[in-house]
Each structure stands twice: as structure tokens, then as C-alpha cells.
Protein backbone atom coordinates (compact mmCIF):
# COMPACT_ATOMS: atom_id res chain seq x y z
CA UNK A 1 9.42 -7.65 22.96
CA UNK A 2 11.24 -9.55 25.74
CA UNK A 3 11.39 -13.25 26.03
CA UNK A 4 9.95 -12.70 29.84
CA UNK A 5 7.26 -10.52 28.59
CA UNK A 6 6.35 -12.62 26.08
CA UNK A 7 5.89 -14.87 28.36
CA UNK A 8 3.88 -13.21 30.28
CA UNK A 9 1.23 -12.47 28.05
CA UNK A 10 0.79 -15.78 26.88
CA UNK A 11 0.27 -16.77 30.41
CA UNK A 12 -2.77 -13.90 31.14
CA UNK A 13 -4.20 -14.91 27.41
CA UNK A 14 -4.09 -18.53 28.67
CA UNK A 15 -5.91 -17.57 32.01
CA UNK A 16 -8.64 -15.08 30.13
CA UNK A 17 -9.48 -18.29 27.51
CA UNK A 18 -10.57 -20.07 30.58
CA UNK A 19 -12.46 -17.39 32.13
CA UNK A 20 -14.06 -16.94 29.33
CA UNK A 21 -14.80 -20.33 28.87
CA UNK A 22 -17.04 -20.23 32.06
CA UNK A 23 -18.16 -16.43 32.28
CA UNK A 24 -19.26 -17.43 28.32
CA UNK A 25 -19.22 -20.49 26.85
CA UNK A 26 -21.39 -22.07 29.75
CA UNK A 27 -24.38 -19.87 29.04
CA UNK A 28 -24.90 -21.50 25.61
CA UNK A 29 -26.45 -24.20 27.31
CA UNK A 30 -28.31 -22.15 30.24
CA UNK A 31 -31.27 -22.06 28.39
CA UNK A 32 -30.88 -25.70 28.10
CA UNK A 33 -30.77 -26.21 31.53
CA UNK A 34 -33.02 -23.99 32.44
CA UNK A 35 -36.07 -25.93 31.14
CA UNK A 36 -34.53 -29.38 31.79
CA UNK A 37 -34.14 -30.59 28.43
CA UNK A 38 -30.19 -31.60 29.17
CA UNK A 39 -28.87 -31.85 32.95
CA UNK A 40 -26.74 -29.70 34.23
CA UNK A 41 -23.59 -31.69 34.35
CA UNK A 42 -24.69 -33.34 30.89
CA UNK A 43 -25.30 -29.38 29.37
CA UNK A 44 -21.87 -28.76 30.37
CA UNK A 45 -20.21 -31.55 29.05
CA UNK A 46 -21.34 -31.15 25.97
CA UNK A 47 -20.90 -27.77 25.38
CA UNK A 48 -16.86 -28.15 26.78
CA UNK A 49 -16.59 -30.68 23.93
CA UNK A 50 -18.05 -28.56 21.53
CA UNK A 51 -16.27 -25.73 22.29
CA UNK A 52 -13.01 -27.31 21.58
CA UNK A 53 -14.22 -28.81 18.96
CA UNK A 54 -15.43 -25.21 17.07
CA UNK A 55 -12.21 -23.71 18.84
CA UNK A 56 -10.18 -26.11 17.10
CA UNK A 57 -12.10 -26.03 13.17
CA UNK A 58 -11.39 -21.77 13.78
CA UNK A 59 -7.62 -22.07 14.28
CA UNK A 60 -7.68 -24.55 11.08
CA UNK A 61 -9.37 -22.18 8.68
CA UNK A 62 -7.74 -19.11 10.02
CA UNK A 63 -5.17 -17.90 8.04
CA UNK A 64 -2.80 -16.80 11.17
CA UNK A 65 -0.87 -13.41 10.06
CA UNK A 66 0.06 -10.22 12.61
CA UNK A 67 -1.69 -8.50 10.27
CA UNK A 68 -5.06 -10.33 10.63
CA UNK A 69 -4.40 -10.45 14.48
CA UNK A 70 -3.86 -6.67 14.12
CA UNK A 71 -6.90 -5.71 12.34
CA UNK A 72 -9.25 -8.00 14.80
CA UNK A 73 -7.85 -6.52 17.58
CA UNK A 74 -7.97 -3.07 16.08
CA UNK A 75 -4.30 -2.89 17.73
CA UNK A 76 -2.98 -1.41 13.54
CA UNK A 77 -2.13 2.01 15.11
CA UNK A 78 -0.56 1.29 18.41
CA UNK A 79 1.53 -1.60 16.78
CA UNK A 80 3.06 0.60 14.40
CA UNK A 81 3.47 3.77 16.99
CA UNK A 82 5.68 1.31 19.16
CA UNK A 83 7.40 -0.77 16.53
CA UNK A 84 10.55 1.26 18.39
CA UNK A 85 9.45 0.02 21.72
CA UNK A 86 8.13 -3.71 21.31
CA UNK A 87 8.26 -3.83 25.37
CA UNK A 88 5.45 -1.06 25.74
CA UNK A 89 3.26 -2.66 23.77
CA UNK A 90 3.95 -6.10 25.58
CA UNK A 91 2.68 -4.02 28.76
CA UNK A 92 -0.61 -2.40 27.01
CA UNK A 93 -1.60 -5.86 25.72
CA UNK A 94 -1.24 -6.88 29.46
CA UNK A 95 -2.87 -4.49 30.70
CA UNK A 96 -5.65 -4.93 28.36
CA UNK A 97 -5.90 -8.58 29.21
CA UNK A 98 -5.97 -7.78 32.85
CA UNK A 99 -8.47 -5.16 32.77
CA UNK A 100 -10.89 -7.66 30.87
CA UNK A 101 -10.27 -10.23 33.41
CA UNK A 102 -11.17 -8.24 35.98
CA UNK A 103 -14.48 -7.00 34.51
CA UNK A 104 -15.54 -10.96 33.40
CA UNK A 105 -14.62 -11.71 37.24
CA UNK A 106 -16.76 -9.01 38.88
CA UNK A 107 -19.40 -9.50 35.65
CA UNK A 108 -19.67 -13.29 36.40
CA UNK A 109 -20.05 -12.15 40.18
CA UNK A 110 -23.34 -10.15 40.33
CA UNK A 111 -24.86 -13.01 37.51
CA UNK A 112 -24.80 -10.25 34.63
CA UNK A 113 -23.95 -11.84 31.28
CA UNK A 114 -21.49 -9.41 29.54
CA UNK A 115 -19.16 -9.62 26.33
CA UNK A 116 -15.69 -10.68 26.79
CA UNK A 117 -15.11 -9.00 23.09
CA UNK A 118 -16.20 -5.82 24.35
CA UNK A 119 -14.47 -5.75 27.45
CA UNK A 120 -11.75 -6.30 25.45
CA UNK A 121 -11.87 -3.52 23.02
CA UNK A 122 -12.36 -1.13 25.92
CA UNK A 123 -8.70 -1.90 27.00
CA UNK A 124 -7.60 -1.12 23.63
CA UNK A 125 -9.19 2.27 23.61
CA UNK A 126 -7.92 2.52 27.47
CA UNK A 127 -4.64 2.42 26.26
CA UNK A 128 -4.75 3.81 23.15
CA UNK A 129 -5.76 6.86 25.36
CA UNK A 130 -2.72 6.46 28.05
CA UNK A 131 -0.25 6.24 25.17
CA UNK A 132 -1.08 9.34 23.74
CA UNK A 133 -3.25 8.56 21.05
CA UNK A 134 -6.95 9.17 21.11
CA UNK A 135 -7.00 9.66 17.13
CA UNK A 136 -7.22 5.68 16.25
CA UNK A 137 -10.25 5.43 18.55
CA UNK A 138 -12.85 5.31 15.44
CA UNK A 139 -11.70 1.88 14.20
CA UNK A 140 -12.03 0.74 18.15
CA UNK A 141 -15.69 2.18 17.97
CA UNK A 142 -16.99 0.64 15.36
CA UNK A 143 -16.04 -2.74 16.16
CA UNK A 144 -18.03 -2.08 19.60
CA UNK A 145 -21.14 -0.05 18.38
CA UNK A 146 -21.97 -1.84 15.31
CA UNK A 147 -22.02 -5.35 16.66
CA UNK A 148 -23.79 -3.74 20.21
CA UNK A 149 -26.69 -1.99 18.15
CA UNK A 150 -27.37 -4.86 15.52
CA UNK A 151 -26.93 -8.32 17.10
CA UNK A 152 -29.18 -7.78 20.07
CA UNK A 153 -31.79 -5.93 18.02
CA UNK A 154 -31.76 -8.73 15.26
CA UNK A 155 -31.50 -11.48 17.61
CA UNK A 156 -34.61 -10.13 20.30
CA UNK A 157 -37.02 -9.90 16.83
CA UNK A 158 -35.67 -13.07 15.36
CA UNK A 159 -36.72 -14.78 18.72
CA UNK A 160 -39.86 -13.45 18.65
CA UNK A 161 -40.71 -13.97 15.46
CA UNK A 162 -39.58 -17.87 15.79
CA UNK A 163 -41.27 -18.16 19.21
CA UNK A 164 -44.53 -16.55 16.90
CA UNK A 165 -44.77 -19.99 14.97
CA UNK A 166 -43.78 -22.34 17.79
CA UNK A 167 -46.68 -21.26 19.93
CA UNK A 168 -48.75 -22.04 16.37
CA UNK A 169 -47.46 -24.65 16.04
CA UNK A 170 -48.20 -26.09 19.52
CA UNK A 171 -51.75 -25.17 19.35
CA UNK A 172 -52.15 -27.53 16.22
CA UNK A 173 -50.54 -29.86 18.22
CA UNK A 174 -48.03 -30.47 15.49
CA UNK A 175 -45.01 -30.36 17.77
CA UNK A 176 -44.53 -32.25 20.92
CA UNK A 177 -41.99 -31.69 23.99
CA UNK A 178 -40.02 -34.47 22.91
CA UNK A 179 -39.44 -32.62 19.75
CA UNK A 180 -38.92 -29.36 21.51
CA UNK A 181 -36.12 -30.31 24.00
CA UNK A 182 -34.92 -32.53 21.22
CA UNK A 183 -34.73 -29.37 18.82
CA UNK A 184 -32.99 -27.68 21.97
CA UNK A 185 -30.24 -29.68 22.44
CA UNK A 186 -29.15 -29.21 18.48
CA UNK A 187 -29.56 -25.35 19.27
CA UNK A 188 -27.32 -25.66 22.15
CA UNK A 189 -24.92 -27.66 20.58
CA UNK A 190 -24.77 -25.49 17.84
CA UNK A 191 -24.06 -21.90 19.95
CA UNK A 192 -21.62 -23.76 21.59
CA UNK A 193 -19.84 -24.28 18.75
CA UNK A 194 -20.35 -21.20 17.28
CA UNK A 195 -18.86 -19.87 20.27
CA UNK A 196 -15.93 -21.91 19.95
CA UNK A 197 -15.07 -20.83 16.41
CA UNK A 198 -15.80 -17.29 17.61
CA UNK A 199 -14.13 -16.23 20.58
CA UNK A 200 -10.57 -18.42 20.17
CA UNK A 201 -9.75 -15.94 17.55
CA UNK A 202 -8.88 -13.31 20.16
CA UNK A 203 -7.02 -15.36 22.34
CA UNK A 204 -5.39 -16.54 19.23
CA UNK A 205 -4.96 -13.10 17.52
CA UNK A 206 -3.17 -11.72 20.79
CA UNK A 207 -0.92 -14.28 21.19
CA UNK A 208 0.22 -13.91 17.53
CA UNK A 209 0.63 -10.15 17.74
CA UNK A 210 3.09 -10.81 20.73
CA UNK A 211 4.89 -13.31 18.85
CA UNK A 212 5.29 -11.22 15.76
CA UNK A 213 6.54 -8.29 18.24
CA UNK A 214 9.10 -10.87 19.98
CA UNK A 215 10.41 -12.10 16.58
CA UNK A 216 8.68 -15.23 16.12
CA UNK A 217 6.62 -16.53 12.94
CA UNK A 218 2.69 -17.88 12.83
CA UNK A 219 4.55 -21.89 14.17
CA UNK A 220 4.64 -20.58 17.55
CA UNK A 221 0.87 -19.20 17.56
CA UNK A 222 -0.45 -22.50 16.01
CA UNK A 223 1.55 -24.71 18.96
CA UNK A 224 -0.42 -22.59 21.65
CA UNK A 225 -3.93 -22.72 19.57
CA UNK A 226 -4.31 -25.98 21.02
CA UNK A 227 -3.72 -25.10 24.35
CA UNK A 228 -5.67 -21.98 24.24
CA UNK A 229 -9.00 -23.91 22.80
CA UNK A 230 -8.26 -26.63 25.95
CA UNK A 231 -8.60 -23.54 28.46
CA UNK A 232 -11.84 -22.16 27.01
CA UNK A 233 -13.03 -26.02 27.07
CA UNK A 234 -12.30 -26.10 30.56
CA UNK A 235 -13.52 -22.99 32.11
CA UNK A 236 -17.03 -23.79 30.28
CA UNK A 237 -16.50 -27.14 32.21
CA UNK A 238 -16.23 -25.08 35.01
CA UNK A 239 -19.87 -23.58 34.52
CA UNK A 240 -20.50 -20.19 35.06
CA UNK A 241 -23.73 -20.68 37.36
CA UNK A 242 -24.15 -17.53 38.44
CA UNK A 243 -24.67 -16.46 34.49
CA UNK A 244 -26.38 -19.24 33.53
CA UNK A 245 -28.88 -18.36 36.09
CA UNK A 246 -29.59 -15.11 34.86
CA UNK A 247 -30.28 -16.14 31.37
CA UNK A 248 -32.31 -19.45 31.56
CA UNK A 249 -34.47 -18.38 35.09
CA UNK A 250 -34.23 -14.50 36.27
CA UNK A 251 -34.57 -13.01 32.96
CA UNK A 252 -37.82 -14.88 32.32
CA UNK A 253 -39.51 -18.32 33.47
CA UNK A 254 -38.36 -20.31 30.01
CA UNK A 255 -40.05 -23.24 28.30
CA UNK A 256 -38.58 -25.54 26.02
CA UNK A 257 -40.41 -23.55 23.04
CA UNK A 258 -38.87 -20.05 24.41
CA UNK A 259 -35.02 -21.80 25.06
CA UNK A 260 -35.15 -22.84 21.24
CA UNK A 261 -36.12 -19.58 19.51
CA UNK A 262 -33.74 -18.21 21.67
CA UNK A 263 -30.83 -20.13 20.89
CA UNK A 264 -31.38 -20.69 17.26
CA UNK A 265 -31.85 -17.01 16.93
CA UNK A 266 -28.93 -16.73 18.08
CA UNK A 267 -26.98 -18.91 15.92
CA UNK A 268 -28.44 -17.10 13.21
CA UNK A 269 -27.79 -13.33 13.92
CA UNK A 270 -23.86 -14.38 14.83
CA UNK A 271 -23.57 -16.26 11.75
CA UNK A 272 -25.35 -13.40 9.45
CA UNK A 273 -23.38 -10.91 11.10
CA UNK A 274 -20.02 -12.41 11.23
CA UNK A 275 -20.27 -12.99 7.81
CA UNK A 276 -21.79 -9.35 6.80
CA UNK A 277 -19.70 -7.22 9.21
CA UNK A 278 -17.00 -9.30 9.46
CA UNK A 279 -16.79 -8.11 13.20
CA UNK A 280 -17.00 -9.95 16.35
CA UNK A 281 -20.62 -11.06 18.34
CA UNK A 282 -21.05 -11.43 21.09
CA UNK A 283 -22.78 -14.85 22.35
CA UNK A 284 -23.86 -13.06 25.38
CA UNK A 285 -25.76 -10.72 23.96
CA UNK A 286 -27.37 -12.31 21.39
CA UNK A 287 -28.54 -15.08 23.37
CA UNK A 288 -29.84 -13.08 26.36
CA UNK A 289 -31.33 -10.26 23.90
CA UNK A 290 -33.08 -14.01 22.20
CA UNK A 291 -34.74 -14.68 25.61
CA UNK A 292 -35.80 -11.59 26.05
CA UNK A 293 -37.69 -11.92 22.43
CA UNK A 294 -38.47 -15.04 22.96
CA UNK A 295 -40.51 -14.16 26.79
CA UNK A 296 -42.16 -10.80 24.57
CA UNK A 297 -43.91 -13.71 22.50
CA UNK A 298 -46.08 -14.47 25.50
CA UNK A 299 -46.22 -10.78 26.48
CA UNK A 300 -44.63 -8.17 28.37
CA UNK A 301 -45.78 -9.32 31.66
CA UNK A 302 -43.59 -12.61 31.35
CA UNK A 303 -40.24 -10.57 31.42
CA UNK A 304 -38.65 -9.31 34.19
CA UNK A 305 -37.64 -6.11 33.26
CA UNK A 306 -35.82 -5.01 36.58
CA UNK A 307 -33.15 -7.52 35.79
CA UNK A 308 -33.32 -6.56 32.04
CA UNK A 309 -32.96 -3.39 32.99
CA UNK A 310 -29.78 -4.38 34.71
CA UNK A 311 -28.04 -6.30 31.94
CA UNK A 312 -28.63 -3.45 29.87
CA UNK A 313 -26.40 -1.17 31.69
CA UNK A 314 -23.70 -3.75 32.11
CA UNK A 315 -23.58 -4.24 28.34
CA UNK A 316 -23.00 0.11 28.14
CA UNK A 317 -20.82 0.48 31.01
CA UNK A 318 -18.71 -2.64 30.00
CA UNK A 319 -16.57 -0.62 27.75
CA UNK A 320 -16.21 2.35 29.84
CA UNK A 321 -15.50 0.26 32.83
CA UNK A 322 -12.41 -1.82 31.19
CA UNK A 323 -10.98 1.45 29.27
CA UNK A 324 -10.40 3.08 32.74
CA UNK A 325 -8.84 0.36 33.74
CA UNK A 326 -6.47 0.18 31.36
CA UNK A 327 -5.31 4.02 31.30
CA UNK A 328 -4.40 3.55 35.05
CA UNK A 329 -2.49 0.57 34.09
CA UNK A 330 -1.03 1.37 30.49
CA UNK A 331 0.10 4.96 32.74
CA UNK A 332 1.65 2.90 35.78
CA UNK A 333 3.02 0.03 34.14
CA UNK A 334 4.91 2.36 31.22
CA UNK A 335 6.03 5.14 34.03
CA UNK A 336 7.61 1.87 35.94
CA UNK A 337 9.50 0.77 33.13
């Protein structure tokens, strides 16, 4: 790979760590806000800093290889079909990048909360497909369907469930609001952070496979770590209000009691599963799928299922959507060069 190109993908990594700071990282406290246990500006704040601050604990305890990056990224196959022509795969790992960009943009447009991991491995089987090589989709799959079909399942019933003894708990008048919101802000601290240690590994990984393809060792992926988890604290800085809107006030009318089950569901099903699985989840999609579980507690008639509804279809078009993208691009951008 090219010095220039090289280049150039760390500069569209750098720009999709900050989108994704504020088309994800924000809505790990937009249940918070939401029910007014933090303020806006203060929800933010802290989950910027605590972003970072899981961002920076992941790049410590990673152990940064081009294999690692390879396997995350499920980019084995196409690494070691162009070994003979670094440059093309500089221009499918753009093109990936781009295409995900462009979804999280229109995604964090129309409010819909969507995963920025998914969007991702769309490009990948985009341009696995453009190059010629629709036989090292399965490992692509997998990494999408398991995550999609367990951690939204797991966290909607773990919500429930927990929302189940809060409301029991309230009618003993064992717990208080001041020990709800408190409770809330710990939850929201802790999906932030979670999110942190989560999504800077693909930012991360994808910088170190272009390194590795441009001749350069696991020194030059650590210098840029840093920068990288400073772009994901800024775009949740940012605040991705249109997102955050959907999750803490169109998907349901929250309370304090709903925002916690939600968000420490949450933190439990992407724990569990990163650890069991060992594949990426998305804090999107657990969270929202915890408000949803959380708003069944109280009944059906508390959700609002046209917007439901809506998400939904994001979450199954998101891949299709991006992997289009990326054949036109991976086909342009390789005819071009």
C-alpha cells in the first residue's frame, strides 16, 4: 500500500471514530436524559470522558497484531487474495469506510439508532462481492447474524425481567427516585464505557491492517490509538440528538425505573456476549431493544410500535444498504486505478 493511500484511510477512519462517537456513543446517556436524571450538557460530558477513558483501557489490553485486526474485521480472505496488490485493498477498506459513513449520516438523519459494526461488515461483504469473491461471505455472516439475533433478544427480556422487580420494589416503597436516577447515572456511565472499550477496536483494527499492508509494525497503530479514542470522545460531545431522541422519548415515555433496566441490561448482554461469542455488540441495539423491554413491563400499550416498527427495518436493511454501496465503489474505484 501507498504512503498517500495510507494516508488516506487513516484520515476516513479518523472521521468515522467521530461519527460514531455522536451517531453512538451519545445514546448511552439518552435514556439518561430522557427522564432528567443528568442534564443534557452534563449526560454528554460525562459520557465523552468515559468514552475515552474505556477507548483508551481497550487499546491497553489489546494485543495489536494484523492478524487480530484481520479476524475482527473478517478482512482474512481479501487480505491474502491481494497480498499482490496492497493498493486494492487500500481502496476496498475506503470504500468500506465510506459506505458506513454514509449510512451513520443518513441513519443519524431520520433519528433511527443503527450499528456502526454492522454497517461496517456490510462493506466488507460489498466488496468481497465486487472483487470477485462471494465464497468468504460465511465468516462476514456470522459476525452480523449472531450478534443481531442474540443481543437484542437477551437484552429486551433482561429489561423486562429487571424492570419486573423495580416496579416491586417501588410498590414496597423500598426504592426512592433519588436512588433510581442515582442508580441511572452508574448505568450510563457504565455503557458509555463499555462502548468505549468496544467500538475503538475497529477503528483501531483498520488502521493496523493498513499499516501492516504499507509495511509498518503495531508502533504506528498504537501512536494513532490515542487520536482515534479523542475523535469518538468528541463526536459523543457532539451529541447525536436526533438518536437520542428516539431512544429516551419516541420509542416509549421512560421513567427513571424503565432508563435503568434498560441500560444495565444492556451492560450485561454486551459484556456476556463479548465474552461468549467473542464478536462485536452493538450498543445500539441492545440499548434500544432494553427500552423496548423495559416499556413491555408496564404493557404493550406503553410502546410505540410504529416507530419500533421502524428501527426494526433499519437494523435489517443496514447491511444490505452499506454492501451496495460498496460494490459500486470497490467496482469504480478498482476500474479507475
Amino acid at each position: 500500500m501507498s504512503i498517500g493511500l495510507l494516508v488516506l484511510v487513516v484520515a476516513v477512519v479518523l472521521v468515522m471514530a467521530y461519527v460514531n462517537g455522536f451517531h453512538d456513543a451519545s445514546n448511552a446517556v439518552s435514556t439518561a436524559i430522557a427522564t432528567r436524571s443528568l442534564r443534557e450538557s452534563t449526560a454528554l460530558a460525562l459520557a465523552s470522558v468515559l468514552n475515552l477513558l474505556g477507548a483508551l483501557l481497550a487499546v491497553l489490553m489489546l494485543t495489536l497484531t494484523s492478524q487480530w485486526a484481520l479476524r475482527l474485521l473478517g478482512l482474512e480472505e481479501m487480505q491474502a487474495a491481494t497480498a499482490d496488490r496492497p493498493n486494492v485493498l487500500a481502496l476496498a477498506l475506503i470504500a468500506i469506510v465510506v459506505s458506513t459513513l454514509v449510512w451513520e449520516v443518513g441513519t443519524w438523519w431520520y433519528g433511527m439508532p443503527s450499528s456502526t459494526w454492522h454497517a461496517f461488515y456490510g462493506g466488507v461483504a460489498g466488496s468481497y462481492l465486487a472483487l470477485g469473491m462471494g465464497a468468504s461471505l460465511e465468516r462476514v455472516a456470522a459476525l452480523v447474524l449472531i450478534p443481531t439475533l442474540l443481543g437484542p433478544v437477551m437484552a429486551a427480556a433482561l429489561s423486562y425481567l429487571t424492570m419486573q422487580g423495580l416496579l416491586a420494589l417501588g410498590r414496597s416503597e423500598r426504592l426512592r427516585m433519588g436512588h433510581l436516577r442515582f442508580a441511572q447515572t452508574i448505568s450510563a456511565g457504565a455503557v458509555a464505557t463499555g462502548h468505549g472499550m468496544a467500538d475503538v477496536r475497529l477503528p483501531v483494527a483498520l488502521v493496523m491492517v493498513a499499516a501492516a499492508s504499507a509495511g509498518f509494525d503495531a508502533t504506528l497503530t498504537l501512536a494513532l490509538a490515542v487520536p482515534i479514542a479523542v475523535a469518538i470522545a468528541a463526536g459523543t460531545l457532539m451529541g447525536g440528538h436526533r438518536i437520542i431522541r428516539t431512544i429516551g422519548r419516541r420509542m416509549t415515555d421512560l421513567s427513571a425505573a424503565q432508563g435503568l433496566a434498560a441500560e444495565s441490561s444492556a451492560v450485561v448482554v454486551m459484556g456476556a456476549l463479548a465474552l461468549g461469542i467473542h464478536a462485536p455488540i452493538s450498543t445500539s441495539h441492545t440499548l434500544a431493544s432494553g427500552v423496548v423491554g423495559a416499556g413491555l413491563a408496564r404493557g404493550p400499550r406503553h410502546i410505540k410500535w410504529d416507530v419500533v416498527q421502524r428501527v426494526l427495518i433499519t437494523w435489517l436493511v443496514t447491511p444490505l444498504g452499506t454492501g451496495l454501496m460498496a460494490v459500486g465503489m470497490v467496482i469504480i474505484a478498482t476500474s479507475l486505478a
